[in-house]
Protein backbone atom coordinates (compact mmCIF):
# COMPACT_ATOMS: atom_id res chain seq x y z
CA UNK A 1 4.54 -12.74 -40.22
CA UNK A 2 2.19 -11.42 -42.46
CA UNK A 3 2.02 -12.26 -46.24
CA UNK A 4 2.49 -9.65 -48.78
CA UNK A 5 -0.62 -9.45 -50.90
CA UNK A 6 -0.69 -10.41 -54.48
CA UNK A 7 -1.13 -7.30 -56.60
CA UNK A 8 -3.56 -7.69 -59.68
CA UNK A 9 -3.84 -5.15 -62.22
CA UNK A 10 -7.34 -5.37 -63.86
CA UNK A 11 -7.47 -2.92 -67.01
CA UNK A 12 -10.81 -2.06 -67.81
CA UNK A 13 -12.48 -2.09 -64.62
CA UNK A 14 -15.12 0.03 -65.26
CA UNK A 15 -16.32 -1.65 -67.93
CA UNK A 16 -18.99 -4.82 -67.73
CA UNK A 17 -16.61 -7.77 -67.74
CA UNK A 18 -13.56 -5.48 -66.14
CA UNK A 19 -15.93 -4.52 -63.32
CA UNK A 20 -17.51 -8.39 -62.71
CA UNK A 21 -13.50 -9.64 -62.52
CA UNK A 22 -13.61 -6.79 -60.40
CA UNK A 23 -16.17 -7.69 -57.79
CA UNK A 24 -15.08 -11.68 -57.73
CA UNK A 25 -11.43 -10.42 -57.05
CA UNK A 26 -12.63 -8.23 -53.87
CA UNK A 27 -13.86 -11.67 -52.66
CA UNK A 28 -9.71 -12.51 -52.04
CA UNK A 29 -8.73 -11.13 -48.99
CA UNK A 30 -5.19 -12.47 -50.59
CA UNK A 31 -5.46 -9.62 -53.23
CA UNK A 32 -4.67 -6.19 -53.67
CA UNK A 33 -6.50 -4.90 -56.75
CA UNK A 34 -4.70 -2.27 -58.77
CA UNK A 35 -7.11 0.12 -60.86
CA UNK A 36 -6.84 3.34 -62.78
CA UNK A 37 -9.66 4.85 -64.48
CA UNK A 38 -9.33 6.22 -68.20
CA UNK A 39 -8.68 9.72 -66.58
CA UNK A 40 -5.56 8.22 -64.77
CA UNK A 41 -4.46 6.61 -67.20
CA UNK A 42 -4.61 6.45 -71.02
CA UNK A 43 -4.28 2.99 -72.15
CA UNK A 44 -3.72 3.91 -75.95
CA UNK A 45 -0.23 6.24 -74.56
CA UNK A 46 2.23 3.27 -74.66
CA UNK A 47 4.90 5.89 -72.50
CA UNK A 48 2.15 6.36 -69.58
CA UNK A 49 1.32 2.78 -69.84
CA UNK A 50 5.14 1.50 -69.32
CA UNK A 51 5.36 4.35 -66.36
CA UNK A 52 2.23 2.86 -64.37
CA UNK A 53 3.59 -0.68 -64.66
CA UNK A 54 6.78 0.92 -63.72
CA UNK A 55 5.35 2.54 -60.37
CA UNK A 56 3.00 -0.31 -59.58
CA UNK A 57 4.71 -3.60 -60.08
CA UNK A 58 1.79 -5.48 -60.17
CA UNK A 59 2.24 -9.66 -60.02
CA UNK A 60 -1.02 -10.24 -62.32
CA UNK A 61 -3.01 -8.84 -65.46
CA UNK A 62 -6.37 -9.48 -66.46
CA UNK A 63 -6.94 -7.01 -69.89
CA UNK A 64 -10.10 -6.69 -69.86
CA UNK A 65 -10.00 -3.45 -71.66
CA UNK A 66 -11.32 -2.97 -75.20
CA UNK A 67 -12.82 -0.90 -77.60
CA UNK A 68 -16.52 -2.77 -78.12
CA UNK A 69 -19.89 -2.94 -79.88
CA UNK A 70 -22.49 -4.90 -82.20
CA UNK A 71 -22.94 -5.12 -85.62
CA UNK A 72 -24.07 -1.23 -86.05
CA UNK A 73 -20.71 0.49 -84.28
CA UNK A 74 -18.81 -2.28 -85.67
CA UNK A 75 -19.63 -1.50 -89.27
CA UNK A 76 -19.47 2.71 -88.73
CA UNK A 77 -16.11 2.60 -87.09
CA UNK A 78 -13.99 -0.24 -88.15
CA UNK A 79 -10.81 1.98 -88.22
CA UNK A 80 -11.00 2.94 -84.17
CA UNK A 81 -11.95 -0.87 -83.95
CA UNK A 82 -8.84 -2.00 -85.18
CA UNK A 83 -6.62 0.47 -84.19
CA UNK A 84 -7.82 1.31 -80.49
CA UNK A 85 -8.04 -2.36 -79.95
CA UNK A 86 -4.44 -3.24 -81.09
CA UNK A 87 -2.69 -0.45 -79.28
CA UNK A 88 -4.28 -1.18 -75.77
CA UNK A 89 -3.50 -4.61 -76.03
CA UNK A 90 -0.29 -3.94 -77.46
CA UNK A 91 0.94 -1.09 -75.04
CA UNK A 92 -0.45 -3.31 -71.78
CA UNK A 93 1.26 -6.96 -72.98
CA UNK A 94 4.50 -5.36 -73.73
CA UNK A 95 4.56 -3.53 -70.59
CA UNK A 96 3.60 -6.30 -68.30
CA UNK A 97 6.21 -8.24 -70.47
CA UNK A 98 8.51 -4.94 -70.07
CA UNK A 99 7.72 -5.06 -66.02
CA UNK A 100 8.68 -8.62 -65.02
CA UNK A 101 4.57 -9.55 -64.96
CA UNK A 102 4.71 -13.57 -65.26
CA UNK A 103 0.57 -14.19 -65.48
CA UNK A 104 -1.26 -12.46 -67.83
CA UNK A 105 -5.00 -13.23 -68.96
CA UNK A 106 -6.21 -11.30 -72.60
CA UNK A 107 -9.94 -11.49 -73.03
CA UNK A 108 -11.07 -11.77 -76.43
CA UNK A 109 -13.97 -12.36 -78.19
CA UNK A 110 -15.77 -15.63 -80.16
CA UNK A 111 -15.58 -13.65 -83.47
CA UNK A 112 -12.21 -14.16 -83.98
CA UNK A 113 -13.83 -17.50 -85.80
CA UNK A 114 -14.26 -17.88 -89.32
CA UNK A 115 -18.05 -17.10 -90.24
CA UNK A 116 -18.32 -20.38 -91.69
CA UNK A 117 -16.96 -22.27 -88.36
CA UNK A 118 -17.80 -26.34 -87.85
CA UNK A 119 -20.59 -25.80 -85.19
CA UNK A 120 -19.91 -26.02 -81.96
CA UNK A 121 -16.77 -24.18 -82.52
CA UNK A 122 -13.60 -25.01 -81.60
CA UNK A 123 -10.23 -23.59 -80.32
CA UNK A 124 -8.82 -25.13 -83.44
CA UNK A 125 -10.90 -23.10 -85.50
CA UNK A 126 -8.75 -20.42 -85.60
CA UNK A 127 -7.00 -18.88 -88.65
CA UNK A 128 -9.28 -21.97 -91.27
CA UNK A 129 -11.41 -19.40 -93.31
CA UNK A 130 -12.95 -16.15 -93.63
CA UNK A 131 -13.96 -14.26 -90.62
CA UNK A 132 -17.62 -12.53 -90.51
CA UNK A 133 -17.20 -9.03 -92.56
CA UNK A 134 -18.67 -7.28 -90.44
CA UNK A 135 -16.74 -7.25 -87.22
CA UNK A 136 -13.73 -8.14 -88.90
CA UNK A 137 -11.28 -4.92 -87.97
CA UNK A 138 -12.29 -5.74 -84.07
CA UNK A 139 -11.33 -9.99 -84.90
CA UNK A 140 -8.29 -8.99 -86.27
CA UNK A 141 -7.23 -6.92 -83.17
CA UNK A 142 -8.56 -9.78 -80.95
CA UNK A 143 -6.53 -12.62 -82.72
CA UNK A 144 -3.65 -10.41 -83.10
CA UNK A 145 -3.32 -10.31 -79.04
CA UNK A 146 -3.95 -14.07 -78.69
CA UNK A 147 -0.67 -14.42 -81.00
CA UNK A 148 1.04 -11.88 -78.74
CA UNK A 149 0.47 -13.70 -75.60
CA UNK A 150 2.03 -16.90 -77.30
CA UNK A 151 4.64 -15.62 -78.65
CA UNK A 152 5.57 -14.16 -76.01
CA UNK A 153 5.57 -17.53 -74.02
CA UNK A 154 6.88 -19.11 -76.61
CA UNK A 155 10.35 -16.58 -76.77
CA UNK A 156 10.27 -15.97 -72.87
CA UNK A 157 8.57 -18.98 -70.88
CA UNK A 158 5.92 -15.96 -70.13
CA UNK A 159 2.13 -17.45 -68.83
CA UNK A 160 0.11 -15.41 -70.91
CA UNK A 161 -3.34 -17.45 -71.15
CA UNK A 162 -6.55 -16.05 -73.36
CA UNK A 163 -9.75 -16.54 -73.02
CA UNK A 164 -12.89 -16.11 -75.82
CA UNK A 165 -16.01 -15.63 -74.42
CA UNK A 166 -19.15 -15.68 -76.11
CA UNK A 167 -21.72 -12.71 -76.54
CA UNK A 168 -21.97 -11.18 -72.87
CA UNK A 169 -24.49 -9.13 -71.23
CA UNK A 170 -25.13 -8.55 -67.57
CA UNK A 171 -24.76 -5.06 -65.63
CA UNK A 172 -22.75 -2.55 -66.19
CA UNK A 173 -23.27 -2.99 -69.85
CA UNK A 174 -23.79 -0.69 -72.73
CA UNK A 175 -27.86 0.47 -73.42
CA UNK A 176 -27.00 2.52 -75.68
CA UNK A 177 -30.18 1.81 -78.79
CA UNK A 178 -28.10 1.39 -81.65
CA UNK A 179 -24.08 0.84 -80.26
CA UNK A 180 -25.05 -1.48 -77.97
CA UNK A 181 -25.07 -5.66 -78.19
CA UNK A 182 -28.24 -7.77 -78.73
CA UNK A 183 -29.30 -7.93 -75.17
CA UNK A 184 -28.96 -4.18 -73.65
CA UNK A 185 -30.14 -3.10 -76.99
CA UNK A 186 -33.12 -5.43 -77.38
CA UNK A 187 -33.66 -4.66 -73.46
CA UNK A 188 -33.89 -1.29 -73.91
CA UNK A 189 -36.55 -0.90 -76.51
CA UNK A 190 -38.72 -3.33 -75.23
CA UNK A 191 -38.56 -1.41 -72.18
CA UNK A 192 -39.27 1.54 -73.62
CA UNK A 193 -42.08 0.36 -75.54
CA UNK A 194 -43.72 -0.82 -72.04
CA UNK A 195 -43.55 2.62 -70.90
CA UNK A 196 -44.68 4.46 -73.79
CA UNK A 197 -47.60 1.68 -74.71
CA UNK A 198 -46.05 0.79 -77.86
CA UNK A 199 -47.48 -2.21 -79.76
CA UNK A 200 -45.04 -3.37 -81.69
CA UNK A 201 -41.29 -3.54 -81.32
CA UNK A 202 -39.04 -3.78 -84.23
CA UNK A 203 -36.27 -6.32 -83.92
CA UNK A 204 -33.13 -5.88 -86.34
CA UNK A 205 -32.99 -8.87 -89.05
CA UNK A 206 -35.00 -12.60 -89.33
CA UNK A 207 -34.73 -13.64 -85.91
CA UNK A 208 -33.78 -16.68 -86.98
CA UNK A 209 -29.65 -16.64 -86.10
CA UNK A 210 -28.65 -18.44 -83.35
CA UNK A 211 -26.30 -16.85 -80.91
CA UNK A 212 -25.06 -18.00 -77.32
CA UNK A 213 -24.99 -16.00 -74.07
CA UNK A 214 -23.18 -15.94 -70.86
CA UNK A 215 -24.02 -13.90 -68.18
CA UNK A 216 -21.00 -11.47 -67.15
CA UNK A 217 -20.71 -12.84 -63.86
CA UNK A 218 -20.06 -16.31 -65.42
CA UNK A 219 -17.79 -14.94 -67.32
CA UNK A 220 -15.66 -13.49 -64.54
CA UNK A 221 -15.63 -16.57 -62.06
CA UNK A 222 -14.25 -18.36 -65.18
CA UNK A 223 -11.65 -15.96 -65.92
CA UNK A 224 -10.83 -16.03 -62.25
CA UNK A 225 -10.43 -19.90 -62.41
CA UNK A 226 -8.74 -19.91 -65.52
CA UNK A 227 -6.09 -17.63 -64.30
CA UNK A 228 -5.65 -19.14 -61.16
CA UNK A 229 -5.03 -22.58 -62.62
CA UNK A 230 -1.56 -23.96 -61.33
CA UNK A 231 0.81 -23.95 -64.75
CA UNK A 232 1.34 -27.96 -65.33
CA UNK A 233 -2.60 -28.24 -64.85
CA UNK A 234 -3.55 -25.59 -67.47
CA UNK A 235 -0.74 -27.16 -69.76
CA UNK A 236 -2.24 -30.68 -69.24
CA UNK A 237 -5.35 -29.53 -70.96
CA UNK A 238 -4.25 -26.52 -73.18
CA UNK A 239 -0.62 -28.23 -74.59
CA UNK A 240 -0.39 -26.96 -78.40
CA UNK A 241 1.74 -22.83 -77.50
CA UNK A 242 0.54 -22.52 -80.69
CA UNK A 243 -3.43 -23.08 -80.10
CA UNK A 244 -3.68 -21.67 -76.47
CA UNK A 245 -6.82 -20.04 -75.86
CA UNK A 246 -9.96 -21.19 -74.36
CA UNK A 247 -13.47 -20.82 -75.20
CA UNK A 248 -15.71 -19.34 -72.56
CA UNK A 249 -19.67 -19.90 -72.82
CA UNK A 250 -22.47 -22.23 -72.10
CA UNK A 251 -22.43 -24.68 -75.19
CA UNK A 252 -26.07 -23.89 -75.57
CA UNK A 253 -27.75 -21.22 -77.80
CA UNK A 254 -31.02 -19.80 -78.80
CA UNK A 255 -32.80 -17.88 -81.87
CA UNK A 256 -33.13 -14.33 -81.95
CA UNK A 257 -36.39 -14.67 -82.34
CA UNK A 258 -36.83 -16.82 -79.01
CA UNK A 259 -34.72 -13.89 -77.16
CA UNK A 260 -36.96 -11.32 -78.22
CA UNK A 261 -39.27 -13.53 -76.78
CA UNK A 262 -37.71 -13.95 -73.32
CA UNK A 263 -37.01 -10.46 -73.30
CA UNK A 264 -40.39 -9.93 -74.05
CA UNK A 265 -41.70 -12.14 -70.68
CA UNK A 266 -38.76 -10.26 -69.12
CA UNK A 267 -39.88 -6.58 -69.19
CA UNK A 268 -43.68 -7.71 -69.33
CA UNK A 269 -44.45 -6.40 -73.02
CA UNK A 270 -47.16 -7.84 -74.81
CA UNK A 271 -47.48 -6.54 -77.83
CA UNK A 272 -46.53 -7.82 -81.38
CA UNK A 273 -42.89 -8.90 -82.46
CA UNK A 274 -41.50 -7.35 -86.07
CA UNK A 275 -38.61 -8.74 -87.80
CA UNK A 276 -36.62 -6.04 -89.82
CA UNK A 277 -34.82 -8.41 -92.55
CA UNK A 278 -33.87 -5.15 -93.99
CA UNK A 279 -30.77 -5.26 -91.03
CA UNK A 280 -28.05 -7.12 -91.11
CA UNK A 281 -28.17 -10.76 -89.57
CA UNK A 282 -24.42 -11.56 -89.33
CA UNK A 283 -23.62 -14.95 -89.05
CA UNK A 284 -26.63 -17.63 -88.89
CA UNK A 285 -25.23 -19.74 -86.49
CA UNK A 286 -22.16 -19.45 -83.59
CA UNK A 287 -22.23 -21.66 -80.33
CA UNK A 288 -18.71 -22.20 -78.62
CA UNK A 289 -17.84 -26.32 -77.91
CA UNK A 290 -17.18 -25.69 -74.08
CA UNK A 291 -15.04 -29.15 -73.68
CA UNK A 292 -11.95 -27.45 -73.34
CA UNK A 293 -13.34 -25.07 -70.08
CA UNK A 294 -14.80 -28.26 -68.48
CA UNK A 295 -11.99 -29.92 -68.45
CA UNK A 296 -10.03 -27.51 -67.22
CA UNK A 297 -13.33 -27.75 -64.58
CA UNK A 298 -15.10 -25.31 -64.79
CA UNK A 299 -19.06 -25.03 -66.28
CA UNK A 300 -21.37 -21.47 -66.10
CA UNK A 301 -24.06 -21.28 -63.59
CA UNK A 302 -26.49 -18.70 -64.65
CA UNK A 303 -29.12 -19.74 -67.13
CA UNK A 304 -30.51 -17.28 -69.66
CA UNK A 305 -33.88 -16.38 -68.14
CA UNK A 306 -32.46 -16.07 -65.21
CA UNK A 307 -29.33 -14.39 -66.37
CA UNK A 308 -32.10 -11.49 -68.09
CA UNK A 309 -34.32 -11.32 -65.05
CA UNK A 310 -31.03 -10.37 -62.76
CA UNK A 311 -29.94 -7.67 -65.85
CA UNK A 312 -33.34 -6.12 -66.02
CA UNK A 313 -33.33 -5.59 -62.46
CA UNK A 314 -29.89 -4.03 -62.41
CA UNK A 315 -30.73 -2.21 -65.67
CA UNK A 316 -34.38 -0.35 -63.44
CA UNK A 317 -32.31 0.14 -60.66
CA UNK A 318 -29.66 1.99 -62.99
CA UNK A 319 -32.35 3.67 -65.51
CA UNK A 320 -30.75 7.15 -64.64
CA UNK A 321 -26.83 6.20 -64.71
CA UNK A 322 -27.15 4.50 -68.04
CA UNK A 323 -24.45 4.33 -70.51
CA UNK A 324 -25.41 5.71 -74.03
């Protein structure tokens, strides 16, 4: 007798971290993956959202789908940040809630901290202070679905885990110039300035914040373990319903100004590095304590030069399918 397979709904699967879950999940022969592109379905229509969980049934969720960008698209549109954000998240949770789903796993983002976080940062963070102004809208959305999730295994015994992963990059991602985060962004120009024998490249702020970054496919093997953690092991390391989500990262993080520098090695430009303090920094400082994740057992395995080599190659290989 055959087993039925287990079907798992990823939502956002064409995006970077949707499409990494993706490809790990396709590794399970155990698994039927259930997908529907934005033309199928419209994951800001609550109605069409309730109909496809309706139809499909699926037995897992990973919502991985989400209105995103850096500092620039964050600060031009802060009302679609807030309000596309909330009503996927809200529309998919209360659906799978709706449908009989049991496992659920909301991705969210490490700016749900206060700006002015206790370095390393910690789940306990949450909710102690002022959040950084200018991705605020999309922090609100993000910590508004972590308190979905618990409340909604706090009031029905639901398993709806979150994770918070730290600034991402890896293929698939956005290269758009000026919507795009740190790494596409900074990848892109430097490219560009290697094929058009530029000098100088112009890198927005100081240089001198320090940021964090996990490569995408990290990201997904650890949503794929976290998810797949049996229920009394999860709860042995993540008890408080009330503080339930996870960090995701490396524990490790670097200046801008030494990024621009690996990216610089990276793409082979060697010309001058210019720091425009005229552009917005953001927070100085934001590094994610890990402790939590590796006890749970689970640590990332792709180092940052690497991590940029393997993203450069993807990104030359992709030069005429770009996003943006």
């Amino acid at each position: 007798m055959t087993l039925a397979k287990k079907k798992v709904f990823v939502a956002g699967h064409n995006g970077m971290v949707g499409s990494a879950i993706v490809r790990k999940l396709n590794l399970d022969t155990s698994i039927e993956l259930v997908l529907a592109s934005r033309s199928e379905l419209d994951l800001l229509d609550a109605s069409a959202v309730a109909r496809f969980f309706d139809a499909q049934q699926p037995d897992q969720v990973y919502l991985a789908a989400a209105r995103v960008g850096g500092i620039h698209a964050n600060n031009t549109y802060p009302a679609e940040f807030i309000s596309q954000n909330l009503q996927i998240q809200n529309n998919i949770i209360q659906a799978a809630h709706n449908s009989g789903v049991q496992k659920l796993l909301f991705l969210g983002s490490s700016c749900i901290y206060p700006k002015l976080a206790v370095q390393p940062i910690v789940e306990e963070a949450l909710l102690t202070g002022q959040l950084e102004p200018t991705n605020e809208p999309y922090a609100i959305a993000k910590i508004a679905g972590i308190k979905l999730c618990e409340s909604f295994n706090r009031q029905y015994g639901r398993d709806y885990r979150s994770v918070m992963p730290t600034n991402l990059y890896g293929e698939n991602d956005n290269f758009h110039p000026q919507n795009s985060h740190v790494i596409p962004a900074m990848m892109r120009r430097f490219h560009e300035a290697v094929q058009q024998d530029v000098k100088e490249v112009v890198v927005w702020g100081s240089g001198k914040p320090m940021r964090e970054f996990l490569h995408v496919d990290d990201m997904a093997a650890a949503c794929v373990h976290v998810m797949g953690l049996p229920r009394n092991e999860f709860l042995a390391v993540v008890p408080d319903p009330m503080c339930s989500h996870i960090n995701v990262g490396t524990g490790k993080d670097v200046t801008i100004a030494q990024l621009a520098g690996l990216m610089a090695k990276t793409v082979g430009f060697e010309g001058d590095l210019v720091f425009d303090s005229s552009k917005p920094d953001g927070t100085m400082r934001k590094v994610m304590d890990v402790g939590r994740l590796k006890r749970l057992g689970w640590a990332y395995d792709v180092g940052l030069e690497h991590g940029l080599a393997l993203t450069y190659a993807w990104f030359l290989a992709h030069l005429d399918e770009l996003r943006g």
